[in-house]
N, C-alpha and C. Protein backbone atom coordinates (compact mmCIF):
# COMPACT_ATOMS: atom_id res chain seq x y z
N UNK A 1 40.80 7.53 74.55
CA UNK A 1 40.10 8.61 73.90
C UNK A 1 39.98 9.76 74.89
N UNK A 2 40.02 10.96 74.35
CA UNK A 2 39.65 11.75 75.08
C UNK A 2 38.01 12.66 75.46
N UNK A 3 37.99 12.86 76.65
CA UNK A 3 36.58 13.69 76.80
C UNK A 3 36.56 14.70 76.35
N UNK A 4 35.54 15.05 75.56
CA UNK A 4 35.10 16.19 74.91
C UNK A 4 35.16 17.39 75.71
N UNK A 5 35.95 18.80 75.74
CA UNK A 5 35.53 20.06 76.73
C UNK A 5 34.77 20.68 76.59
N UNK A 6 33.90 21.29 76.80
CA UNK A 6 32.68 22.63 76.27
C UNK A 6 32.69 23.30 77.00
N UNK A 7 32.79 24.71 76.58
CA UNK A 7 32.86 26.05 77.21
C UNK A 7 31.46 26.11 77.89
N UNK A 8 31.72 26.62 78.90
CA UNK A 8 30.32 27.44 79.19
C UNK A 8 30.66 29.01 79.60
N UNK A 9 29.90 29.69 79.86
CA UNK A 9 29.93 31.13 80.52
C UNK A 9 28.45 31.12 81.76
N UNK A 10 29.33 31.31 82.81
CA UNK A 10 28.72 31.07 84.25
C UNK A 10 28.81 32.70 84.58
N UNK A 11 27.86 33.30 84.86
CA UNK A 11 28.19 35.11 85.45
C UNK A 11 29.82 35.70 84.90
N UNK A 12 29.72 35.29 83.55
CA UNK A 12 30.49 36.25 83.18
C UNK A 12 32.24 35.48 83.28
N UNK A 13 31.75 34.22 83.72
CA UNK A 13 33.22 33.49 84.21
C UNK A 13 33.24 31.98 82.91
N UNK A 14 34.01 32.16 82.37
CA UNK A 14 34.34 30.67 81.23
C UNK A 14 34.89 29.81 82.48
N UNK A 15 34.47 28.59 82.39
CA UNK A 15 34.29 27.58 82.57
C UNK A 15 34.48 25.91 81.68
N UNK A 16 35.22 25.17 82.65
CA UNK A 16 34.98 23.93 81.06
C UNK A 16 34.18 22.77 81.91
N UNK A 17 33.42 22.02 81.17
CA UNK A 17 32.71 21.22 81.64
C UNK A 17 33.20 20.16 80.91
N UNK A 18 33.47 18.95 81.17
CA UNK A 18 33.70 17.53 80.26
C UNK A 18 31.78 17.21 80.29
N UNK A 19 31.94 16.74 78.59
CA UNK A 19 30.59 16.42 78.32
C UNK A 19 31.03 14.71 78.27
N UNK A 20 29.62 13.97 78.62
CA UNK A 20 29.42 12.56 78.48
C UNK A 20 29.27 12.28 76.98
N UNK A 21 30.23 11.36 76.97
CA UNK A 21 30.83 10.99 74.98
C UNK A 21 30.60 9.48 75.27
N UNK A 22 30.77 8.81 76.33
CA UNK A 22 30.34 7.62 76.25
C UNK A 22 32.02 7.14 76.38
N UNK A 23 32.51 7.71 77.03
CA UNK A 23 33.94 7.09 76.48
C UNK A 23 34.32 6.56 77.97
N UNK A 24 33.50 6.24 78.70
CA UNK A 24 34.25 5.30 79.86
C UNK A 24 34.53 4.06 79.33
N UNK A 25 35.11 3.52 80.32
CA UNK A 25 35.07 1.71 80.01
C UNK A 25 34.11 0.85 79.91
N UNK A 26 33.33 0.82 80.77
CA UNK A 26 32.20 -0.14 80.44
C UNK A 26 31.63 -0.18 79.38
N UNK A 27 31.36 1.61 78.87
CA UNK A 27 30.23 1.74 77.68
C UNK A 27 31.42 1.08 76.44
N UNK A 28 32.97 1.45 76.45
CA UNK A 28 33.31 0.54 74.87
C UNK A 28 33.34 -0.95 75.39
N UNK A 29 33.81 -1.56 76.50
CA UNK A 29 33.35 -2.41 76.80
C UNK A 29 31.88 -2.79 75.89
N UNK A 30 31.11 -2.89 76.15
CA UNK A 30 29.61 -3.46 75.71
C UNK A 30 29.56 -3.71 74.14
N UNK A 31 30.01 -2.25 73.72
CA UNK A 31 30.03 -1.74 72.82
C UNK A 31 30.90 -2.67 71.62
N UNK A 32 32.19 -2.93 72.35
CA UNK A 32 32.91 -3.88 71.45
C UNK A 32 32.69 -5.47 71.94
N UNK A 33 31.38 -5.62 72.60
CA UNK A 33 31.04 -7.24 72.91
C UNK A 33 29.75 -6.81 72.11
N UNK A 34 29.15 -5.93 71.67
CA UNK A 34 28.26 -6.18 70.59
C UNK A 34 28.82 -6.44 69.39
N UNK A 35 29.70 -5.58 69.20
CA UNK A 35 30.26 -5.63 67.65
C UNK A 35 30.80 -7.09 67.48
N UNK A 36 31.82 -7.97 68.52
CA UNK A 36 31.61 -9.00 68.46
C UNK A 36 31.13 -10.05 67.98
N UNK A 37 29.78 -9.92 68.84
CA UNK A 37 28.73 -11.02 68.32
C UNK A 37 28.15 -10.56 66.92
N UNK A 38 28.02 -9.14 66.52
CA UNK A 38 28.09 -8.95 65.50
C UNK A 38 28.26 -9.93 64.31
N UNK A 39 29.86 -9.64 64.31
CA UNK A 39 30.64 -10.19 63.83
C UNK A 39 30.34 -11.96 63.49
N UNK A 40 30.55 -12.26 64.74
CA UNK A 40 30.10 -13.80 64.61
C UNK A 40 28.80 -14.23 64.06
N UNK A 41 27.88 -13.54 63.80
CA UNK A 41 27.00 -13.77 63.12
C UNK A 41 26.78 -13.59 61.94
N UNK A 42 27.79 -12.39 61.42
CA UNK A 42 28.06 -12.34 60.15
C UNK A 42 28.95 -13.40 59.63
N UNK A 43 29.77 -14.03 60.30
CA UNK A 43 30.99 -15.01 59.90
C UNK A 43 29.98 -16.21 59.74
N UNK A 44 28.98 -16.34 60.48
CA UNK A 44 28.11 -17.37 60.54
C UNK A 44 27.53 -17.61 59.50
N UNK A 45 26.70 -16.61 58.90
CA UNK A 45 26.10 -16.07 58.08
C UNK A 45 26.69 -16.37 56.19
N UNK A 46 28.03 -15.89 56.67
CA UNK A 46 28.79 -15.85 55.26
C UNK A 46 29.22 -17.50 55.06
N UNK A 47 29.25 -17.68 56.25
CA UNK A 47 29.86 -19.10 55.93
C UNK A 47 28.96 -20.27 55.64
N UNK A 48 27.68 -20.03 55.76
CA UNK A 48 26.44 -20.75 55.40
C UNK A 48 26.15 -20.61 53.71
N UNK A 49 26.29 -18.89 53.51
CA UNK A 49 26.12 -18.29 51.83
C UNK A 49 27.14 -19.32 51.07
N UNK A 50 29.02 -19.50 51.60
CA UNK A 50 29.94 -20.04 51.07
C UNK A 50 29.32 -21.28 50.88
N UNK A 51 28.76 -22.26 51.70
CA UNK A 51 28.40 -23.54 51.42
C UNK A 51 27.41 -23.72 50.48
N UNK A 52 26.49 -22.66 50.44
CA UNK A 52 24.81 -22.71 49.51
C UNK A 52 25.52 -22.61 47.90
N UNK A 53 26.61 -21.56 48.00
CA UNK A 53 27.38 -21.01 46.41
C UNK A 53 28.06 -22.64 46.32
N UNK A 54 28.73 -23.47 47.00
CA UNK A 54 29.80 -24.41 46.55
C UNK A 54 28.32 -25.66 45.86
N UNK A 55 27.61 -25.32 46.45
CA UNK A 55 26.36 -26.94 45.88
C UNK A 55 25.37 -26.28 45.17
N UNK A 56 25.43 -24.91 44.94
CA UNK A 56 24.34 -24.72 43.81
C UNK A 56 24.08 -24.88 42.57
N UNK A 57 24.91 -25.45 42.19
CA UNK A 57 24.79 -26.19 40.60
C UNK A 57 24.49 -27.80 40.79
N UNK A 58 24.20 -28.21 41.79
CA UNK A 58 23.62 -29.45 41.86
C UNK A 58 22.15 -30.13 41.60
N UNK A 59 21.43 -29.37 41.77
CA UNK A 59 20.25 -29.11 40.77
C UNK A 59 19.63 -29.19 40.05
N UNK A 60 21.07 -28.36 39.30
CA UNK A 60 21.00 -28.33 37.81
C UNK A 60 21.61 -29.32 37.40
N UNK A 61 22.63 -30.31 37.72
CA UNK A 61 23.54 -30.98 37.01
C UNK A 61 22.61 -32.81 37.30
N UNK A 62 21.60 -32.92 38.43
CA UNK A 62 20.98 -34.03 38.67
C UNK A 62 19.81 -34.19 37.55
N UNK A 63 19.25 -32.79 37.41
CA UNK A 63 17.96 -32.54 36.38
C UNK A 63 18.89 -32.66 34.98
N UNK A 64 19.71 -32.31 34.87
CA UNK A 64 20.11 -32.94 32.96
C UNK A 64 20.52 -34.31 33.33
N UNK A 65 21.15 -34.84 34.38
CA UNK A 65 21.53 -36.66 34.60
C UNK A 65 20.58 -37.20 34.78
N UNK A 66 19.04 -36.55 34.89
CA UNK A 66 17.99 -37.65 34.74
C UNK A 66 17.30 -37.48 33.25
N UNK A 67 18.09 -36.68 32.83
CA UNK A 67 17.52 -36.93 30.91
C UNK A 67 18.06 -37.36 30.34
N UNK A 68 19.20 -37.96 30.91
CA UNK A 68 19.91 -39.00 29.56
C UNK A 68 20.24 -40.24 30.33
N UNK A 69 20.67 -41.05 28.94
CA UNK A 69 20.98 -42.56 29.77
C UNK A 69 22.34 -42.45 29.98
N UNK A 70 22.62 -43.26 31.25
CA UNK A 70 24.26 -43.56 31.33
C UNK A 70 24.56 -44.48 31.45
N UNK A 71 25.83 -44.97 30.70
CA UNK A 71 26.24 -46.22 30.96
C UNK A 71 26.59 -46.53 32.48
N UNK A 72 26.69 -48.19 32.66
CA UNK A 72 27.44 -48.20 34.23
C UNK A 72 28.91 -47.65 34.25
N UNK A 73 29.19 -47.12 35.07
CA UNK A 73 30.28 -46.64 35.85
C UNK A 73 30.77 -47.27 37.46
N UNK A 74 31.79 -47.37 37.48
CA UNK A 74 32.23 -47.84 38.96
C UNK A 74 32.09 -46.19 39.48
N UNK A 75 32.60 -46.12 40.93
CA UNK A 75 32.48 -45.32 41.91
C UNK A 75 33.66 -44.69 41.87
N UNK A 76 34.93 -44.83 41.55
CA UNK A 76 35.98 -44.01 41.05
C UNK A 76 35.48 -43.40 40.01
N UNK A 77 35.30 -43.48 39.03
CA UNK A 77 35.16 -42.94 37.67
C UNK A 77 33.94 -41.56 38.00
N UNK A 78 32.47 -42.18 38.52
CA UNK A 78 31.85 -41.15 39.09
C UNK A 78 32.85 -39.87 39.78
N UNK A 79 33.52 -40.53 41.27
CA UNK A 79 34.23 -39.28 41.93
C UNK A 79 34.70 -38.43 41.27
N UNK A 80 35.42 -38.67 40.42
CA UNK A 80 36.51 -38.25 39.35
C UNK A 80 35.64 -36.86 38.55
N UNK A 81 34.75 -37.37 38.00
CA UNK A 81 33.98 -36.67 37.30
C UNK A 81 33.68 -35.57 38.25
N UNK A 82 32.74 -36.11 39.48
CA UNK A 82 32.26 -35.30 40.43
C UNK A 82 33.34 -34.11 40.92
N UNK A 83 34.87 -34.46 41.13
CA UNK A 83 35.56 -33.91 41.58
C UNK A 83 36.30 -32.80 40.61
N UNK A 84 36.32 -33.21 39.20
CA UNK A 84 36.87 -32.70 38.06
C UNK A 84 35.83 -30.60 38.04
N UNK A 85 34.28 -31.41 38.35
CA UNK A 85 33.94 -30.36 38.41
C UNK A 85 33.81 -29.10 39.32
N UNK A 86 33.82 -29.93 40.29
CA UNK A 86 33.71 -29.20 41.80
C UNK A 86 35.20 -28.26 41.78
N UNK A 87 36.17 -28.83 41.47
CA UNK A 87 37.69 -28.43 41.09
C UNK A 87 37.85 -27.31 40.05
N UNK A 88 37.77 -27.32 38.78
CA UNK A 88 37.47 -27.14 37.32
C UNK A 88 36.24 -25.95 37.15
N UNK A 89 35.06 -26.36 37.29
CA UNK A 89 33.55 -25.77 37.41
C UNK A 89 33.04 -26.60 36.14
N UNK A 90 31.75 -26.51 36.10
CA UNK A 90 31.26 -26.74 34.81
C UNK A 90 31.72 -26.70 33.41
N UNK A 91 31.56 -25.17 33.32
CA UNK A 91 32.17 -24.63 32.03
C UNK A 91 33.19 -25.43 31.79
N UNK A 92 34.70 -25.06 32.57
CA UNK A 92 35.63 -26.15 32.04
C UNK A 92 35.53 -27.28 32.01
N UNK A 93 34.84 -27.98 32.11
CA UNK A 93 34.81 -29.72 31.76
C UNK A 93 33.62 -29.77 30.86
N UNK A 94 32.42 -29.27 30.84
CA UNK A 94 31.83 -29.03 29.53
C UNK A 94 32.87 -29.00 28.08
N UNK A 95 33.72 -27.63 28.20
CA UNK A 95 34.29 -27.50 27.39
C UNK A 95 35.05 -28.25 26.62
N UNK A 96 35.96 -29.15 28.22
CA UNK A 96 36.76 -30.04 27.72
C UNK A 96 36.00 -31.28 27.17
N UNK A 97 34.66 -31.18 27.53
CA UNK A 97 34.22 -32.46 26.89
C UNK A 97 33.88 -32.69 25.50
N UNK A 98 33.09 -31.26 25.46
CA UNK A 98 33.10 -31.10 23.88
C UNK A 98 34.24 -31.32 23.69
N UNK A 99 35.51 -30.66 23.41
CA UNK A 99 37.12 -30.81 22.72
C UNK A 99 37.09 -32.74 22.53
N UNK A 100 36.36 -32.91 23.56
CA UNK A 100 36.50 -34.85 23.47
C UNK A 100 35.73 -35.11 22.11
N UNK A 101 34.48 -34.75 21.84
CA UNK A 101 33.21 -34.74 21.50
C UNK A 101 33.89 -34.69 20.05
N UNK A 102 34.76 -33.70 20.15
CA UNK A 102 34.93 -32.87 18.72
C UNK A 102 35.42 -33.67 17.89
N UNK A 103 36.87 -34.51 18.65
CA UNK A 103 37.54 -34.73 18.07
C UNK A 103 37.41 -36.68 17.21
């Protein structure tokens, strides 16, 4: 980057002075080890939100499985389900279940 020039007028004589812009090394130095950690805390941050969005319908989907009865199921058949939705979302396997329902 370059330093900024500014005129001055000294007795009648122009003059250039370099003004302080911050543009040595150290100061972007710092400067881009803040933005940095910044950063990493936002990545931190987002990546905590990504996990809260992937299980927030769990909740909801334990509070309607304790209002109805279910038959037994083995532990494949559960996954399956579990995975159909996590994969799929709700909506589509709702849907498709009704289409089961319907028919």
């Amino acid at each position: 980057m370059m330093a900024h020039i500014e005129f001055i007028r000294l007795k009648g004589i122009d003059m250039r002075r370099r003004t302080n812009t911050g543009d040595d090394l150290a100061t972007i130095e710092a400067r881009r080890n803040a933005l940095k950690a910044e950063l990493a805390e936002l990545d931190q941050r987002a990546k905590e939100a990504e996990l809260a969005a992937r299980d927030a319908g769990r909740p909801t989907l334990v509070a309607a499985l304790d209002k109805v009865r279910i038959p037994a199921m083995g532990k494949a058949e559960a996954k399956a389900i579990a995975t159909a939705i996590a994969q799929y979302g709700g909506d589509a396997v709702a849907s498709h279940l009704a289409s089961i329902a319907a028919t």
